[in-house]
Protein backbone atom coordinates (compact mmCIF):
# COMPACT_ATOMS: atom_id res chain seq x y z
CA UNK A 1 18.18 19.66 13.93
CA UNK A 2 19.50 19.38 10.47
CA UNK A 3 18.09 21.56 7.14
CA UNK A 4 15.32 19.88 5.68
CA UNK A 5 16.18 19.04 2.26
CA UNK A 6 13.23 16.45 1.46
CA UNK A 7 9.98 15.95 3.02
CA UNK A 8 7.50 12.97 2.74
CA UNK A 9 4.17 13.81 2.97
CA UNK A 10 1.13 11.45 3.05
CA UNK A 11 -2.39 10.70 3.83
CA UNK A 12 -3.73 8.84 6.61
CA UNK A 13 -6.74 7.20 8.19
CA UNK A 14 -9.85 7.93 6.21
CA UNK A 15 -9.97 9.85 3.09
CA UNK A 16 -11.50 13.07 2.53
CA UNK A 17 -12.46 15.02 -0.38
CA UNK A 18 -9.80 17.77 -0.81
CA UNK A 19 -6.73 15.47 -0.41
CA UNK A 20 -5.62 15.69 -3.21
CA UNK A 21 -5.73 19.83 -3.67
CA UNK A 22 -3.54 19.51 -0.30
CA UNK A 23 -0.84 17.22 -1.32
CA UNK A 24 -0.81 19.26 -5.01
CA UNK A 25 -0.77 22.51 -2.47
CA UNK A 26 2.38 20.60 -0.72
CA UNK A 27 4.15 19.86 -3.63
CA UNK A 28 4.21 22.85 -5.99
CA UNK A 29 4.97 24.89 -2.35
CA UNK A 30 7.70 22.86 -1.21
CA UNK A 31 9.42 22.91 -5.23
CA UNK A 32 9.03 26.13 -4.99
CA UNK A 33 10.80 26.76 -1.66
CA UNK A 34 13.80 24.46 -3.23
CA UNK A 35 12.68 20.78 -1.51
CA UNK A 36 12.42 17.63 -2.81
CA UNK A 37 9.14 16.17 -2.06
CA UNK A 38 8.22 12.32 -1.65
CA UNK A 39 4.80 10.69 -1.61
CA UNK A 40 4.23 8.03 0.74
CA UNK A 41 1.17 5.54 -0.60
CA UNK A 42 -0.93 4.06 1.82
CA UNK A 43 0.09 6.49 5.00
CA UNK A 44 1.85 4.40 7.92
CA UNK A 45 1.92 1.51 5.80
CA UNK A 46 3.42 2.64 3.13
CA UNK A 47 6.14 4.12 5.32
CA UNK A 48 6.96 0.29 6.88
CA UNK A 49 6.81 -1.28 3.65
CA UNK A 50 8.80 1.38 1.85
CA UNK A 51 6.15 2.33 -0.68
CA UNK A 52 7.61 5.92 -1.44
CA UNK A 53 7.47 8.15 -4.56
CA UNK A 54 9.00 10.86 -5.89
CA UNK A 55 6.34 13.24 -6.71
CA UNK A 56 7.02 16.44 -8.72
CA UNK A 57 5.02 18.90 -10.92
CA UNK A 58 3.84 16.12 -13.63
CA UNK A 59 2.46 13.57 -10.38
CA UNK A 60 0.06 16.04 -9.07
CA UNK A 61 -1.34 18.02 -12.22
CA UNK A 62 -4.86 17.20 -13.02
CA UNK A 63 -6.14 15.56 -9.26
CA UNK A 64 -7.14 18.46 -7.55
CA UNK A 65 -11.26 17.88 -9.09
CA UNK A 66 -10.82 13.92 -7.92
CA UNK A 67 -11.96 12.89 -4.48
CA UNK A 68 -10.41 10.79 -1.68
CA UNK A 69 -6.64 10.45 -2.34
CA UNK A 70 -4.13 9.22 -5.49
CA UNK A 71 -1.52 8.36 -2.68
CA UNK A 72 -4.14 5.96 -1.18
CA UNK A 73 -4.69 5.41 2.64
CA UNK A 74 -4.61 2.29 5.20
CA UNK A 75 -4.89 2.05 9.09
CA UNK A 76 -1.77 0.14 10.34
CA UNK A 77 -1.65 -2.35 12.91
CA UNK A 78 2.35 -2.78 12.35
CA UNK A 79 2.84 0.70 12.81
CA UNK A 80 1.03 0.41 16.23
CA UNK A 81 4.08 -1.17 17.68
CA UNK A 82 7.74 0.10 18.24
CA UNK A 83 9.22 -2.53 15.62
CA UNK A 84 6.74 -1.30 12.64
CA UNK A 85 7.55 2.86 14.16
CA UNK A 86 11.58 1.46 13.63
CA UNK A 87 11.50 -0.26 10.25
CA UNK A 88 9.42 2.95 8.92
CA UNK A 89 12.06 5.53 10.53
CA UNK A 90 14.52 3.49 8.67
CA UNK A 91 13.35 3.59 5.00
CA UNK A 92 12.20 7.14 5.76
CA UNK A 93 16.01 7.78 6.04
CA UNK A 94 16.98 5.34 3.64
CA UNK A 95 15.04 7.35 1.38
CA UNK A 96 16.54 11.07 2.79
CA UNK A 97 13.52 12.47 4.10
CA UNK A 98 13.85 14.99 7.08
CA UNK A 99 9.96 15.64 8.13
CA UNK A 100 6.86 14.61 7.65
CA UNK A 101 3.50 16.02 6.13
CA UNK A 102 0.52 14.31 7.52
CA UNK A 103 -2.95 14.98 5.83
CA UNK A 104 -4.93 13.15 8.53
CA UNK A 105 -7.37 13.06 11.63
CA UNK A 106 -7.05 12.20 15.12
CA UNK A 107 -5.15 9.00 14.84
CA UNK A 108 -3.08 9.90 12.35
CA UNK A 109 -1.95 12.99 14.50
CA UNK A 110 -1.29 10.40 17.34
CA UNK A 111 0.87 8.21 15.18
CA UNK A 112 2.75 11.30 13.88
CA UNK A 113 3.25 12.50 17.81
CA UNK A 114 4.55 8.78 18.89
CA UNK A 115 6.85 8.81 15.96
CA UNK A 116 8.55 12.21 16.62
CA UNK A 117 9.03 11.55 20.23
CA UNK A 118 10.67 8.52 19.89
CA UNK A 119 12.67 8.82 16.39
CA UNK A 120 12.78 13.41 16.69
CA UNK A 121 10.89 13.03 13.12
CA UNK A 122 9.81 16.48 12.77
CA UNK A 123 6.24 16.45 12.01
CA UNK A 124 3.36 18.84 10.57
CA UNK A 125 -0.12 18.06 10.44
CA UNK A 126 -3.11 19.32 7.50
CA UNK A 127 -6.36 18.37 9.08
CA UNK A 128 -8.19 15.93 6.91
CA UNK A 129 -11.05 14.26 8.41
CA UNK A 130 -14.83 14.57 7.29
CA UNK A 131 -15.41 14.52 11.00
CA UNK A 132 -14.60 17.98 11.52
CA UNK A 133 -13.05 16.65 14.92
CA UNK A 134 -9.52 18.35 15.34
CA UNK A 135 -9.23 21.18 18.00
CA UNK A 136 -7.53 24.19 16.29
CA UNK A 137 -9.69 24.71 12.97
CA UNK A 138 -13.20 25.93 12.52
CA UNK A 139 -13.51 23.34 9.31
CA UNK A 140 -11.07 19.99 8.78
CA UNK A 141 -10.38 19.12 4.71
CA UNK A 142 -13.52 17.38 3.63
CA UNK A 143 -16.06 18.16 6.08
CA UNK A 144 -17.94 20.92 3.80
CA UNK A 145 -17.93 18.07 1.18
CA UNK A 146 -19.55 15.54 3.95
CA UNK A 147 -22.27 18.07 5.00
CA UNK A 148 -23.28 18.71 1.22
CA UNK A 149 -23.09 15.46 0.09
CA UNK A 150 -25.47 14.69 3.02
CA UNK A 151 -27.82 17.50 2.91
CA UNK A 152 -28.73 16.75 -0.75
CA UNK A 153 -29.37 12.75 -0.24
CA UNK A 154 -31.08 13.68 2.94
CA UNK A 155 -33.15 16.41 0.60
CA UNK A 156 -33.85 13.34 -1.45
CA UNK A 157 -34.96 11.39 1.05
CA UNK A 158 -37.23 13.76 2.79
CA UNK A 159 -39.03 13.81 -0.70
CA UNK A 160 -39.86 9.89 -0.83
CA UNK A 161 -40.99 10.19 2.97
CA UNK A 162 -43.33 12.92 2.30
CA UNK A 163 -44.78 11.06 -0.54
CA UNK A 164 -45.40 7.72 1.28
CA UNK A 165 -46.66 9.64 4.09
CA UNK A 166 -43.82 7.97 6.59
CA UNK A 167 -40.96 9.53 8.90
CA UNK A 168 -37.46 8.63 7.47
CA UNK A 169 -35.02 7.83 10.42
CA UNK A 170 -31.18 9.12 8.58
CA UNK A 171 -28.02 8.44 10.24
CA UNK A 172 -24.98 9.96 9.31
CA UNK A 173 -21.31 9.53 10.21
CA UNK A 174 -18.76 11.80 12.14
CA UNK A 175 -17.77 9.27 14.77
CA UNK A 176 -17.73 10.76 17.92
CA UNK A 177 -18.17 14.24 17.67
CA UNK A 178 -21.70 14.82 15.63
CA UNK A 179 -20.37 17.55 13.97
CA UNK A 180 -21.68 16.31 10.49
CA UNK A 181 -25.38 15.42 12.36
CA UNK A 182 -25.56 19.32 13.70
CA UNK A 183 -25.05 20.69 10.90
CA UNK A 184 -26.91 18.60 8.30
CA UNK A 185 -29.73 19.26 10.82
């Protein structure tokens, strides 16, 4: 493998709150270690239709208080096949990047696994999924935010049940793991 030089990091898959303190984490890191950095909007997507920014400094002051993500995120369909996974690995090296930084859940990960084995795109992964659902971590980007945000609506609620005298039934999401639903609970 060659020396990494520039590195394209992005978000995938749903967004989270703390994004966009982990791409600014990325980028003022990898400056400092001497990379280049490019953003890729709109995760796989972005990569196929070669939506890629050079982010330095400047890009990423003053988004680490917003939620979700500045680079923006899509599910791709196109990237699903081995023709969308080719026409991304080549404007990735059209535009010099070496490896990947994927802020993302459990498909994301799976994308970023198909694409190494079959183009040797090295890969990292920053776990960023409310649905605290990624072995190797006690706590994914966003989940504390999810279990918060829940707890006081759910506080709210509770309140307008009591008063009308009725039982409130709440879902919440966290796909398949219930992670979010324990803990609220």
């Amino acid at each position: 493998m060659s020396e990494i030089k520039t590195i394209g990091v992005y978000t995938s898959g749903g967004d989270a709150p703390g994004m966009n303190a982990a791409v600014r984490a990325v980028v003022r890191m990898s400056i400092y270690k001497g990379l280049k950095v490019k953003g890729i909007k709109r995760g796989y997507e972005g990569m196929i239709n070669n939506d890629i920014i050079d982010l330095d400094r400047q890009s990423v002051a003053n988004i680490i208080q917003r939620g979700g993500t500045f680079l923006k995120t899509a599910r791709s369909m196109a990237f699903m096949t081995r023709e969308g996974r080719e026409r991304a690995y080549e404007n990735l090296r059209s535009q010099n990047i070496d490896a990947l930084l994927c802020i993302g859940g459990n498909g994301s990960y799976t994308g970023a696994n198909i694409f190494n084995q079959e183009f040797g795109m090295p890969c990292i992964g920053i776990p960023g999924t409310i649905d605290n659902d990624l072995y190797g971590t006690d706590h994914t980007i966003g989940y504390d935010t999810a279990i918060n945000t829940a707890l006081d609506s759910i506080d709210r609620i509770r309140d307008t049940a009591h008063s009308h005298e009725r039982v409130f039934i709440v879902e919440v999401m966290g796909r398949d793991s219930g992670f979010i639903a324990l803990d609220v609970a």
